[in-house]
N, C-alpha and C. Protein backbone atom coordinates (compact mmCIF):
# COMPACT_ATOMS: atom_id res chain seq x y z
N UNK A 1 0.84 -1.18 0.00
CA UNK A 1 0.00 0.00 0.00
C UNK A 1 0.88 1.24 0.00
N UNK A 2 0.68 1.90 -1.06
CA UNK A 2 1.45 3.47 -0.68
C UNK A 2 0.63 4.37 -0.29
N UNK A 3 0.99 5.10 1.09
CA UNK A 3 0.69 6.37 1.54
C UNK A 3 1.11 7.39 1.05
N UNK A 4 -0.53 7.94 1.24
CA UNK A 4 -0.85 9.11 0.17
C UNK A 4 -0.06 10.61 1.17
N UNK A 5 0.80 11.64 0.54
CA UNK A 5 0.29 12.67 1.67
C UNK A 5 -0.94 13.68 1.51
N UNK A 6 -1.06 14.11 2.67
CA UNK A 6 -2.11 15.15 2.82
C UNK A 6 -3.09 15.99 1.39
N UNK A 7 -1.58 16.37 1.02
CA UNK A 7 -1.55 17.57 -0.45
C UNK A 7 -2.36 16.60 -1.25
N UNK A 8 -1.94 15.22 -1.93
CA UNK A 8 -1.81 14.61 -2.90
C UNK A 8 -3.82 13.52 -2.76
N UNK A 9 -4.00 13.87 -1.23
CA UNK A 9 -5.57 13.44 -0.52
C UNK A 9 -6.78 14.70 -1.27
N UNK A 10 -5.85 15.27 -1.73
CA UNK A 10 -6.80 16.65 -1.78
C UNK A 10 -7.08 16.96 -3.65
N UNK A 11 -6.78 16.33 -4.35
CA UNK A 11 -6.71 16.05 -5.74
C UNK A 11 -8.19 15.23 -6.06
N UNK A 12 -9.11 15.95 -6.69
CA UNK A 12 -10.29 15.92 -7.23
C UNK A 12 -9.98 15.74 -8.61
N UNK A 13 -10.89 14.78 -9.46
CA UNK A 13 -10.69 14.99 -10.82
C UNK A 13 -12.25 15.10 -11.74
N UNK A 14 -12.99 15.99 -10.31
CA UNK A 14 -14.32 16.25 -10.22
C UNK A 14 -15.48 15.64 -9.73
N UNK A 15 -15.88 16.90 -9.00
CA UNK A 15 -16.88 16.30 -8.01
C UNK A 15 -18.40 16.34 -8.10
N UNK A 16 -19.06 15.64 -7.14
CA UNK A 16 -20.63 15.54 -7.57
C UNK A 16 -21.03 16.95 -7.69
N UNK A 17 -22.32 17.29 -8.74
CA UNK A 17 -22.49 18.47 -8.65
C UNK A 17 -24.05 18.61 -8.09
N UNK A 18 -24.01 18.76 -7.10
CA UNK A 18 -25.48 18.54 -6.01
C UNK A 18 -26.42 19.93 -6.04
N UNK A 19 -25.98 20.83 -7.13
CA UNK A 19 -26.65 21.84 -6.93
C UNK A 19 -25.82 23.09 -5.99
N UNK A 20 -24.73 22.87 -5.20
CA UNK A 20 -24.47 23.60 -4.47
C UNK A 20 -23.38 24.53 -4.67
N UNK A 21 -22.58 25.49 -3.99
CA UNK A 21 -21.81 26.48 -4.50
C UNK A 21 -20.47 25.57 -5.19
N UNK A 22 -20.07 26.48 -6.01
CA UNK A 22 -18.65 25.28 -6.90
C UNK A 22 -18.61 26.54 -7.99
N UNK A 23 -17.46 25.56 -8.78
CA UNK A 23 -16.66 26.08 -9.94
C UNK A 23 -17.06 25.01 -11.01
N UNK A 24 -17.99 25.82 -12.22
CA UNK A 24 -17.77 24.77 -13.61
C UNK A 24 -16.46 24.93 -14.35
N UNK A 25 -15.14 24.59 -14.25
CA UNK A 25 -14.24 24.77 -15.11
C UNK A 25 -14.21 23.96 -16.35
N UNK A 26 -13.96 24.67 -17.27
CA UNK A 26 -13.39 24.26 -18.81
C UNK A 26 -12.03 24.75 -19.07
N UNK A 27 -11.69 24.18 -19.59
CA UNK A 27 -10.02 24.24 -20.07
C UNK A 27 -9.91 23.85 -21.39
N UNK A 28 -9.54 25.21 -21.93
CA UNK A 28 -9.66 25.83 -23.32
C UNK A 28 -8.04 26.21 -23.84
N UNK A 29 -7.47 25.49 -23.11
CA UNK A 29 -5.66 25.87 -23.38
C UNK A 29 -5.58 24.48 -24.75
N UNK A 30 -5.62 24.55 -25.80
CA UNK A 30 -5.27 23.94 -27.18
C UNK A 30 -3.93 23.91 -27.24
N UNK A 31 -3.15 25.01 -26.83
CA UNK A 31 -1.73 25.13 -27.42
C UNK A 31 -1.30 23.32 -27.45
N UNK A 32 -1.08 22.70 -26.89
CA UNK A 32 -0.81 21.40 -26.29
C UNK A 32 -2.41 20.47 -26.36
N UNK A 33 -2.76 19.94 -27.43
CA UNK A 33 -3.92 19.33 -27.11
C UNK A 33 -3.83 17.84 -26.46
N UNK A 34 -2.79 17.45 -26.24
CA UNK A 34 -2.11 16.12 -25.79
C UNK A 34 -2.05 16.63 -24.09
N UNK A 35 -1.79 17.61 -23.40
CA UNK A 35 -0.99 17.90 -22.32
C UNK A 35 -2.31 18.23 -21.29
N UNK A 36 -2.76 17.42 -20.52
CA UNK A 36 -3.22 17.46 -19.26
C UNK A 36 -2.72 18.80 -18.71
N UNK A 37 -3.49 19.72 -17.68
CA UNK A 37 -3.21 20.90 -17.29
C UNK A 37 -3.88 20.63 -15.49
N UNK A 38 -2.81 21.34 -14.16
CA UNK A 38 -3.41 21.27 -13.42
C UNK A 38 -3.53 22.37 -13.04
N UNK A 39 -4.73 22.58 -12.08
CA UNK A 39 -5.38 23.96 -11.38
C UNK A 39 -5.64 23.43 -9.97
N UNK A 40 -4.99 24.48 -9.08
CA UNK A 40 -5.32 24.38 -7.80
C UNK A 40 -5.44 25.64 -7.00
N UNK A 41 -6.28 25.45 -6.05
CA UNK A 41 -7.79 26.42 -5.26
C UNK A 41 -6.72 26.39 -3.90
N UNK A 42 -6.66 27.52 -3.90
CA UNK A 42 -5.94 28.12 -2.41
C UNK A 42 -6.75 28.79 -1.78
N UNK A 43 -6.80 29.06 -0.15
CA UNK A 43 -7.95 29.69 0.49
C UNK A 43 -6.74 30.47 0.66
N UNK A 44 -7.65 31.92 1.12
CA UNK A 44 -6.52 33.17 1.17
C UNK A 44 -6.01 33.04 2.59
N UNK A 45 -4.36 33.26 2.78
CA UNK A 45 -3.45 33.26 3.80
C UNK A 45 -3.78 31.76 4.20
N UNK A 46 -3.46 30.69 3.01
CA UNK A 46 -2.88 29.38 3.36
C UNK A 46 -2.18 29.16 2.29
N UNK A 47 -1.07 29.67 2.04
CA UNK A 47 -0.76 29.62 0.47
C UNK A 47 0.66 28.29 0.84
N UNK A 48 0.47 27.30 1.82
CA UNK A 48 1.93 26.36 1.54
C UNK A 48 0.95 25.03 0.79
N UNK A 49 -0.23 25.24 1.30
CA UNK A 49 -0.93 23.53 0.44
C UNK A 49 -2.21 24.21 0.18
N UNK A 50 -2.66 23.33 -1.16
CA UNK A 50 -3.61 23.28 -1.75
C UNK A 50 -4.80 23.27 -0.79
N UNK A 51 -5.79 23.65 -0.85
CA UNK A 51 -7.45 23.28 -0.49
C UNK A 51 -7.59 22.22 -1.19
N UNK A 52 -7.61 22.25 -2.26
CA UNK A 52 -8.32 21.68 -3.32
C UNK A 52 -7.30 21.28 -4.52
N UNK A 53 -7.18 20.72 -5.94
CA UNK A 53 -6.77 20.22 -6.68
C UNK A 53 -7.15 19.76 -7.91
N UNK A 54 -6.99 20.24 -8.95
CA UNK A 54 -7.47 18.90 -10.36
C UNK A 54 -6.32 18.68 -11.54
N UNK A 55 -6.59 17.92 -11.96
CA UNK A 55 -6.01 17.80 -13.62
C UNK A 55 -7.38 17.71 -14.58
N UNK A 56 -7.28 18.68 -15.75
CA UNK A 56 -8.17 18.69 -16.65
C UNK A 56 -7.53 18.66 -17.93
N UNK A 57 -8.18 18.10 -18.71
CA UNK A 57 -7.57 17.90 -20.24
C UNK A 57 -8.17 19.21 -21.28
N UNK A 58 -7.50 19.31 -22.45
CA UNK A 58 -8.14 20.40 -22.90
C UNK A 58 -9.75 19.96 -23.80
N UNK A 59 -10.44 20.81 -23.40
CA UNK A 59 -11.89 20.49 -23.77
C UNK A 59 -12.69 19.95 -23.13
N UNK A 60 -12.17 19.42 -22.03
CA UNK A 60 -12.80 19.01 -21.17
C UNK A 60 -13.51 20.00 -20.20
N UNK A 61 -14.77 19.37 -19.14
CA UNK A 61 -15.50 20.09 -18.27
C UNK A 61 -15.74 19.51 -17.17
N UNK A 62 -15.48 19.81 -16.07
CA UNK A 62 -15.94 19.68 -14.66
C UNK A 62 -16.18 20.33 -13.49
N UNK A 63 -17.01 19.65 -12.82
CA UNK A 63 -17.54 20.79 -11.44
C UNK A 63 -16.55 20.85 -10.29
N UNK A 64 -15.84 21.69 -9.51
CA UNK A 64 -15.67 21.38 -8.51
C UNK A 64 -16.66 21.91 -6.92
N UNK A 65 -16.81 21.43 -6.52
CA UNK A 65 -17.02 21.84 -5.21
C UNK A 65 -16.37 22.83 -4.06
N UNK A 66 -17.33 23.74 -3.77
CA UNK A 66 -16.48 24.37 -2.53
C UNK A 66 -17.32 24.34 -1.66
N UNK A 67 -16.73 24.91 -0.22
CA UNK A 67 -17.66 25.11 1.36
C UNK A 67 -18.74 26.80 0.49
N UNK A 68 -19.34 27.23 1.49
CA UNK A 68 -20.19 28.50 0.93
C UNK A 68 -19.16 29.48 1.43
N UNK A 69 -18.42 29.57 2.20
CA UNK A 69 -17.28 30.41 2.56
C UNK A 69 -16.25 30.61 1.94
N UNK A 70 -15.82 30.20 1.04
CA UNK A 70 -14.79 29.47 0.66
C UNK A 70 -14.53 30.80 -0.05
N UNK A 71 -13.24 31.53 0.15
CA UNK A 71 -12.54 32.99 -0.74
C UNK A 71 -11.03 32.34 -0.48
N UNK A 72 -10.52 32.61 -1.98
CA UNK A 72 -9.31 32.43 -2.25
C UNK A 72 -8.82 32.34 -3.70
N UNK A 73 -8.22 31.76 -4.44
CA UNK A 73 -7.97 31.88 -5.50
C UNK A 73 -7.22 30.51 -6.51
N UNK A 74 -7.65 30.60 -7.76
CA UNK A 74 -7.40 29.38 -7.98
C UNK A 74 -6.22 29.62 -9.50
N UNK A 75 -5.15 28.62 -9.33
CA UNK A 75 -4.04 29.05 -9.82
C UNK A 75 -3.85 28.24 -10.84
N UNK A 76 -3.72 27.84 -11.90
CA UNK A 76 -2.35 27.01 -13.02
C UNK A 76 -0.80 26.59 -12.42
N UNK A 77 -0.95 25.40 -12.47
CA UNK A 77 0.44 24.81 -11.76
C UNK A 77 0.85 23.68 -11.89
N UNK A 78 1.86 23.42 -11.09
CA UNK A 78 2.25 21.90 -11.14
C UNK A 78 2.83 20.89 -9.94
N UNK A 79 2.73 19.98 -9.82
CA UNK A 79 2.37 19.34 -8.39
C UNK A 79 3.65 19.42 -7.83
N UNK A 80 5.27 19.33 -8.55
CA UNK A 80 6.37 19.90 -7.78
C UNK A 80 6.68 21.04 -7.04
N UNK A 81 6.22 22.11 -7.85
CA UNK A 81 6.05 23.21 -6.73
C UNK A 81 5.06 23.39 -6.05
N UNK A 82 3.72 23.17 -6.15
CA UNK A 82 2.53 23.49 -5.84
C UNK A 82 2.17 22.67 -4.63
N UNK A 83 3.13 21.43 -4.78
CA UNK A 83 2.51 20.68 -3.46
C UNK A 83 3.82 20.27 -2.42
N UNK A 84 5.04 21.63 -2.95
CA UNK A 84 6.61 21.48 -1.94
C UNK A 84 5.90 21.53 -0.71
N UNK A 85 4.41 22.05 -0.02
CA UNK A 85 4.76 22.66 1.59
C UNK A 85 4.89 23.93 1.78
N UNK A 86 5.67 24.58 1.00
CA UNK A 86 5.73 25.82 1.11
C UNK A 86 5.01 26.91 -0.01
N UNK A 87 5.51 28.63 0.86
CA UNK A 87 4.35 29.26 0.22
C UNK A 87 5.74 30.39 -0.66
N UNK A 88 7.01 29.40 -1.09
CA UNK A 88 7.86 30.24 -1.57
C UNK A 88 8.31 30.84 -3.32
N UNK A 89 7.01 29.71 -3.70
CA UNK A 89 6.57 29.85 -5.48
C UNK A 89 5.81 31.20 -5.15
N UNK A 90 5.55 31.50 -6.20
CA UNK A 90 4.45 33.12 -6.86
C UNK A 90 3.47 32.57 -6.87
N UNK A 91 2.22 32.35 -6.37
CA UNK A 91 1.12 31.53 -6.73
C UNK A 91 0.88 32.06 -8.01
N UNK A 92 1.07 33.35 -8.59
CA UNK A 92 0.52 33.38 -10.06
C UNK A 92 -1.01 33.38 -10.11
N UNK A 93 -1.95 33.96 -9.39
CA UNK A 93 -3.56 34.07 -9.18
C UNK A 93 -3.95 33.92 -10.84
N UNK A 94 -5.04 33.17 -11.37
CA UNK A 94 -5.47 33.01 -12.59
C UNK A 94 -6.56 33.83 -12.17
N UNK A 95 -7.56 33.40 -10.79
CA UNK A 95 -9.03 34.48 -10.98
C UNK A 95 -8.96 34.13 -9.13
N UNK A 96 -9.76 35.12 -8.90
CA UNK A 96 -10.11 35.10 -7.70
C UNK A 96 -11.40 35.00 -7.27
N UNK A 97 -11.68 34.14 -6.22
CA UNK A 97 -13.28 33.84 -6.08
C UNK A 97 -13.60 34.39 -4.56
N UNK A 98 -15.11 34.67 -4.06
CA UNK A 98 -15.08 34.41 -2.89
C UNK A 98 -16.53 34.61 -2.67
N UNK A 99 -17.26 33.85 -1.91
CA UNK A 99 -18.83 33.43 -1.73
C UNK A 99 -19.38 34.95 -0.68
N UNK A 100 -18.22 35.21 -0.12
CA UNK A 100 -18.97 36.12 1.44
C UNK A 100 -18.28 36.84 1.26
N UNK A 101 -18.77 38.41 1.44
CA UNK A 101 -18.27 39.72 2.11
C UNK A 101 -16.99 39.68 2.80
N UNK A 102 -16.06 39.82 2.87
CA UNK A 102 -15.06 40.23 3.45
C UNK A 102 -13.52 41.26 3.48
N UNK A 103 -14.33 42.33 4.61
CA UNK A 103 -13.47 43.67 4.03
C UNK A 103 -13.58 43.90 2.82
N UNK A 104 -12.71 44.55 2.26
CA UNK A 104 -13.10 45.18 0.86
C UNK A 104 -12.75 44.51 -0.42
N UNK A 105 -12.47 43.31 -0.34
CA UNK A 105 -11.91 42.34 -1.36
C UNK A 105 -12.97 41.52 -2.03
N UNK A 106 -13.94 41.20 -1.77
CA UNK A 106 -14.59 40.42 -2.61
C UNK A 106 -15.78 40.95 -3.53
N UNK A 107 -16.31 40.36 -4.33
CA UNK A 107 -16.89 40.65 -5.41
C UNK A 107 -18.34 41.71 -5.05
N UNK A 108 -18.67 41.19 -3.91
CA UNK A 108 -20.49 42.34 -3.57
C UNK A 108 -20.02 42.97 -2.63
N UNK A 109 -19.09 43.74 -3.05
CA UNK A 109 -18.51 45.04 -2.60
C UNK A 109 -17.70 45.70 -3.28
N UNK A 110 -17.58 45.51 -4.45
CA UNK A 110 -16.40 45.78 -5.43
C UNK A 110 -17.27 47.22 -6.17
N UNK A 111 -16.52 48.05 -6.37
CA UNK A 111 -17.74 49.33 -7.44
C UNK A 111 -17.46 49.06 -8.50
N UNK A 112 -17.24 47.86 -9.12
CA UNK A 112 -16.72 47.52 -10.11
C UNK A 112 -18.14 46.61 -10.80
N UNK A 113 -18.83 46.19 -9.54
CA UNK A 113 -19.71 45.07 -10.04
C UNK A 113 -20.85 45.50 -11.09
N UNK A 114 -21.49 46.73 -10.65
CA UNK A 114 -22.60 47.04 -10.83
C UNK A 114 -22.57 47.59 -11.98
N UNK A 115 -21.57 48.17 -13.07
CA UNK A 115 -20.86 49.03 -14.00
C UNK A 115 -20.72 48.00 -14.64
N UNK A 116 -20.35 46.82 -14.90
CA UNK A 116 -19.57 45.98 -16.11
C UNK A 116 -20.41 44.53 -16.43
N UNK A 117 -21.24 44.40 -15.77
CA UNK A 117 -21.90 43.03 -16.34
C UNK A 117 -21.19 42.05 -15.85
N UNK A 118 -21.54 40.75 -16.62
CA UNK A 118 -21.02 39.36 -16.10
C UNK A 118 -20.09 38.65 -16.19
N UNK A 119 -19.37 39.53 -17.06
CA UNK A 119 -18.04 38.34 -17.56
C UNK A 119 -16.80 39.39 -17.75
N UNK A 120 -15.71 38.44 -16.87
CA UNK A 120 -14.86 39.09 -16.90
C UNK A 120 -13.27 39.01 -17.23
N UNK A 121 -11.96 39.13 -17.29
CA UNK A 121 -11.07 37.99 -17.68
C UNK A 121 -11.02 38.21 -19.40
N UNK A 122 -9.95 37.77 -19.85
CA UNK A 122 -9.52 37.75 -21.29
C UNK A 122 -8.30 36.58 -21.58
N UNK A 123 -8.57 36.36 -23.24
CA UNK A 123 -8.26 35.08 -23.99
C UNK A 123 -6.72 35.37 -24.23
N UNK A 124 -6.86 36.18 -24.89
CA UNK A 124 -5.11 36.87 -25.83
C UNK A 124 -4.08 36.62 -24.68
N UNK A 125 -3.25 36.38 -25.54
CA UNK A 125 -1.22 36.54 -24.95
C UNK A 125 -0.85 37.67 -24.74
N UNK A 126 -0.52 38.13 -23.33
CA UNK A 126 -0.18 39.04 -23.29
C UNK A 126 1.17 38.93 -22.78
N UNK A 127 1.98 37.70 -22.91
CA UNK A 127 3.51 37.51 -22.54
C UNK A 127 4.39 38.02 -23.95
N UNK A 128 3.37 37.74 -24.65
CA UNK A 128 4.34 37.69 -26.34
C UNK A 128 4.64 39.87 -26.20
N UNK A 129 5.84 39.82 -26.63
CA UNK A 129 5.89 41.03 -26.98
C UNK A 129 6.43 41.91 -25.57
N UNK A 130 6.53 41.53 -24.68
CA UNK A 130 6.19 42.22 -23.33
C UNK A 130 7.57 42.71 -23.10
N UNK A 131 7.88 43.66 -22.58
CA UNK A 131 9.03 44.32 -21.96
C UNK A 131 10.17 43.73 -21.28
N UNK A 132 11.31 43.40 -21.30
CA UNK A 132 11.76 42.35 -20.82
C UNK A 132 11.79 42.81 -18.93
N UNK A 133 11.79 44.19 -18.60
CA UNK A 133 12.10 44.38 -17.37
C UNK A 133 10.51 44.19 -17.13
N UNK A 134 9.68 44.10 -17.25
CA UNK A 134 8.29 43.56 -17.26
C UNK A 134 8.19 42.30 -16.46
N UNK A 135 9.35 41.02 -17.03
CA UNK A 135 9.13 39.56 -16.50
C UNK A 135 9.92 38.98 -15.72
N UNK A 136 9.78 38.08 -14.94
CA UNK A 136 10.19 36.86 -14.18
C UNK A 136 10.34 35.86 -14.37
N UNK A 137 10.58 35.68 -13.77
CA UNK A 137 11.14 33.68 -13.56
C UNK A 137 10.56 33.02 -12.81
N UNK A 138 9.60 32.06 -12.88
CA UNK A 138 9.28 31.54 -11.69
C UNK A 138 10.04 30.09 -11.18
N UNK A 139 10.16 29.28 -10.09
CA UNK A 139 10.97 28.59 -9.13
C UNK A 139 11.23 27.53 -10.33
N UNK A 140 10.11 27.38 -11.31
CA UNK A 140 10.39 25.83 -12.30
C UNK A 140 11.45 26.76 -13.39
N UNK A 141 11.48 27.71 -13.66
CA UNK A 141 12.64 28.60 -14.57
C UNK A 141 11.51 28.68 -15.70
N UNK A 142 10.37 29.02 -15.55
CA UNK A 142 9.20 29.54 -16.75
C UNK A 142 9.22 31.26 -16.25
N UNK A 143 8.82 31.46 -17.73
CA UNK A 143 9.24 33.09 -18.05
C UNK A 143 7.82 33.57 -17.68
N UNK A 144 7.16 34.53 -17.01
CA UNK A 144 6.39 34.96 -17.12
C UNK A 144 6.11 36.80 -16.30
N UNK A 145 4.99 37.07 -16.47
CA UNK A 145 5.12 38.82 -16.48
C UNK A 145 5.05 38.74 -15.04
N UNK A 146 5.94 39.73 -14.11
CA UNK A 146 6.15 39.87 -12.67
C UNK A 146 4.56 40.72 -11.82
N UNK A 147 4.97 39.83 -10.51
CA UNK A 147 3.65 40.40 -10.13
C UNK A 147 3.51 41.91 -10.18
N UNK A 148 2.43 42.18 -9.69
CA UNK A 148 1.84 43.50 -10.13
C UNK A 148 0.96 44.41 -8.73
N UNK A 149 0.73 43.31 -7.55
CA UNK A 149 0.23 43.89 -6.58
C UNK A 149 1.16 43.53 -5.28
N UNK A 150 1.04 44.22 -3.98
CA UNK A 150 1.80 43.87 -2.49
C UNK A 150 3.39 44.19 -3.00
N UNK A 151 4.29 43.50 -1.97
CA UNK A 151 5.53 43.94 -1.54
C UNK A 151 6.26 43.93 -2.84
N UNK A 152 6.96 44.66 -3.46
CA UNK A 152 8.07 44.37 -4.51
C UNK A 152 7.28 44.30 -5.95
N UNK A 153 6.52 44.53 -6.11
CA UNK A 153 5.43 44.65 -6.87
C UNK A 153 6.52 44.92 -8.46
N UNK A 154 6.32 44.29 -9.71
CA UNK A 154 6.84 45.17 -10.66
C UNK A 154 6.49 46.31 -10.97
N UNK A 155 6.44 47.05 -11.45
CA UNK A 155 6.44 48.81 -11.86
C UNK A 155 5.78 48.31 -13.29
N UNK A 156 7.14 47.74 -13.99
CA UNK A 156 7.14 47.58 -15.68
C UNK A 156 6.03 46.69 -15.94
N UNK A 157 5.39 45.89 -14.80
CA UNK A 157 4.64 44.68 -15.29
C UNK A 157 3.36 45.36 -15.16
N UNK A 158 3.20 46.31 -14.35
CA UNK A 158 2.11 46.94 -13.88
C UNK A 158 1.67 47.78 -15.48
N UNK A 159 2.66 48.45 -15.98
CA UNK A 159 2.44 49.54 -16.65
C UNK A 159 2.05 48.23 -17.78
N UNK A 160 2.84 47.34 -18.21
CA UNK A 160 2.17 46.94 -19.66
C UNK A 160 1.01 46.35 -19.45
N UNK A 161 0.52 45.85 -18.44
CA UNK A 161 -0.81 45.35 -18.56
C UNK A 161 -1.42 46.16 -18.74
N UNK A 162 -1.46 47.56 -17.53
CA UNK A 162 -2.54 48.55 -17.97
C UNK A 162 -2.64 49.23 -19.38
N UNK A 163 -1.23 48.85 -19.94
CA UNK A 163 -1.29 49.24 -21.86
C UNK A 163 -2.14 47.83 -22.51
N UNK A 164 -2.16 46.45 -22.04
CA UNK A 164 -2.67 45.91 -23.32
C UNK A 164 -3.91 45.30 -22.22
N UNK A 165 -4.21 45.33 -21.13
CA UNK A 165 -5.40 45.30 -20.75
C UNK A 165 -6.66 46.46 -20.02
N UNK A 166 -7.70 46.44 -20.21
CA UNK A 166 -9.17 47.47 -19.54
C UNK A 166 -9.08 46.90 -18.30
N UNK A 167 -8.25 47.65 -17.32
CA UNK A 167 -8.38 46.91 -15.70
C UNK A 167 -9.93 47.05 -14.88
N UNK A 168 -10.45 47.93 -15.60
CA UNK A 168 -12.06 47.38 -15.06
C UNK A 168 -12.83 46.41 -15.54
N UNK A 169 -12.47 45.52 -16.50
CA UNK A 169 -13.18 44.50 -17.22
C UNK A 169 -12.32 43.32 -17.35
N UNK A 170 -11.23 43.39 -17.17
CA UNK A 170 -10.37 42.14 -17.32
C UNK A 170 -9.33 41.66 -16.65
N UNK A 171 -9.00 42.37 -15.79
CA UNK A 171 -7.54 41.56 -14.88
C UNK A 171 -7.85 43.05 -13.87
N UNK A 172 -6.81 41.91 -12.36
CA UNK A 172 -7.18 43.08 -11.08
C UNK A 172 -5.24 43.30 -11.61
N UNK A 173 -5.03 44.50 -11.78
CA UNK A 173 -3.82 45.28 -12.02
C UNK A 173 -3.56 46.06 -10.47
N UNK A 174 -3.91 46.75 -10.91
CA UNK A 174 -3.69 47.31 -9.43
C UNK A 174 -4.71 47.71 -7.98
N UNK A 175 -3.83 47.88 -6.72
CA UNK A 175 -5.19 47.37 -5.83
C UNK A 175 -6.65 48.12 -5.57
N UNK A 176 -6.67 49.46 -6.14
CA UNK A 176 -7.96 49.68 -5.85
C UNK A 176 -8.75 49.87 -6.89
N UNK A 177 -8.78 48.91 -8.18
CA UNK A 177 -9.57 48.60 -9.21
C UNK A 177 -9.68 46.98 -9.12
N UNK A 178 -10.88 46.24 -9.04
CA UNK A 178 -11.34 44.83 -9.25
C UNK A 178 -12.25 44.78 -9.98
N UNK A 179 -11.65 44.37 -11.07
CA UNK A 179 -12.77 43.90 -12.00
C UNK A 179 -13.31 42.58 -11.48
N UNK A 180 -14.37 42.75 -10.64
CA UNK A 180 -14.99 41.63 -10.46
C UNK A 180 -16.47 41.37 -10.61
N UNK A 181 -17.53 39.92 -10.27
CA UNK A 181 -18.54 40.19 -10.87
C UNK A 181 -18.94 39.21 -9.96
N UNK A 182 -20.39 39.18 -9.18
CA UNK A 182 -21.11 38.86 -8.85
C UNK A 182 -22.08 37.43 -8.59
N UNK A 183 -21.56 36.44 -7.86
CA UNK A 183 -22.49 35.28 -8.05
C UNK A 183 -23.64 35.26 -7.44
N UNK A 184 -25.03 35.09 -7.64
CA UNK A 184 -26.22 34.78 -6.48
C UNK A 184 -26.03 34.03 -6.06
N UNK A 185 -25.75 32.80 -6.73
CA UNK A 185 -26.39 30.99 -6.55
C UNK A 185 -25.13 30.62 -6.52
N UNK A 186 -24.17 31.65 -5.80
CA UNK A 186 -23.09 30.54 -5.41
C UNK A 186 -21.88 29.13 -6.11
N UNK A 187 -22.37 29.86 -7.78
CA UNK A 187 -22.09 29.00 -9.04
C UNK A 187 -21.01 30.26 -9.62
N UNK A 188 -19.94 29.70 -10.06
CA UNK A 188 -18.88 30.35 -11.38
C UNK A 188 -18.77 29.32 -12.10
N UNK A 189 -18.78 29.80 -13.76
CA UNK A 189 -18.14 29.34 -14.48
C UNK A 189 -17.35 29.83 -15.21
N UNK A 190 -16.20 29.08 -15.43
CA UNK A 190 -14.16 29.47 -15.28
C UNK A 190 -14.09 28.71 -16.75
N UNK A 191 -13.69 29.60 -17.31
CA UNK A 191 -13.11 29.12 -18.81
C UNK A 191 -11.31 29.42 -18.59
N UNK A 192 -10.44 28.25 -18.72
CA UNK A 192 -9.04 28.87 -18.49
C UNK A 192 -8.85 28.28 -20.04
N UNK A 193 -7.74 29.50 -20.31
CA UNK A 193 -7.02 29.63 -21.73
C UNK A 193 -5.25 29.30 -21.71
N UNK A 194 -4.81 28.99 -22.89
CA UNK A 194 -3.90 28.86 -22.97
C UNK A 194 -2.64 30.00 -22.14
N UNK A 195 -1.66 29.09 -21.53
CA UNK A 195 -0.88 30.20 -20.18
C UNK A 195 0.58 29.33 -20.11
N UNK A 196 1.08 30.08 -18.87
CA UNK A 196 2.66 29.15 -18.67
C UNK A 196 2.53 28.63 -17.24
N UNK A 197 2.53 28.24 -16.59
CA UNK A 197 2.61 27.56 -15.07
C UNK A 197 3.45 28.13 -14.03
């Protein structure tokens, strides 16, 4: 018998969908139509292990499940860094979710909600072309654009997004704009696109 750890207990490859609060994800990343992709759900200020876990193929669809509390954010990754223990990778936030009010971060409190409708997030590459003092490295040695919010924040990464993205409709750039949007019924559905890990 091999023992499982903790992290590796927590790997869903989709769960019943009973009607109750969750994530419909689709995974729309083609680049690789052969290459399995994983996504994992962090609750905010637990960033060394997963909540939650999946592998999805491209084209594929499934529900996951959450508690009704449940705020945090769900990332593109891979189980060497993602499930070291520690919180010393970039989590790299893909979208941020959260069911309940809390302080000024979540979605039915955002002045963002009521102004932009339902859908939010965008398809296009915005690595191609990008500034080189713009990007990073993350712990696996993948190139990607440096964060943009909290301590050490990039400058350059900040400025090209706000050149090739509408920070009220498509990505949280900086902290007191969230483009975010509204669930009643406790339901998102998450289309993820082609990205780097």
């Amino acid at each position: 018998m091999i023992a499982m750890t903790r992290a590796e207990e927590r790997l869903t490859l989709g769960d019943e969908d009973d009607g109750g609060p969750g994530v419909i994800m689709h995974d729309a990343d083609f680049s690789n139509k052969h290459q399995s992709h994983y996504y994992f759900f962090y609750e905010n200020d637990r960033d060394e292990t997963p909540w939650k876990y999946t592998l999805l193929h491209p084209g594929k669809t499934i529900f996951i499940s959450v508690c009704p509390t449940f705020s945090g954010r769900i990332v593109r990754g891979n189980p060497h860094e993602n499930l070291d223990g520690t919180a010393k990778h970039n989590l790299g936030t893909w979208i941020e979710v959260a069911w309940e009010a809390q302080g000024d971060t979540t979605a039915s409190n955002s002045t963002a909600v009521a102004t932009r409708g339902l859908v939010t997030g965008f398809s296009r590459d915005i690595l191609k072309a990008a500034p080189k003092a713009a990007l990073a490295k993350k712990t696996g040695g993948s190139v990607v654009l440096g964060k943009t919010v909290g301590p050490e924040a990039n400058q350059e990464a900040m400025k090209w997004e706000l050149k090739m993205l509408d920070p009220l409709r498509e990505a949280f750039i900086v902290q007191d704009i969230k483009p975010v949007i509204v669930t009643e019924n406790g339901r998102w559905d998450l289309t993820m696109y082609a990205g780097i890990y």
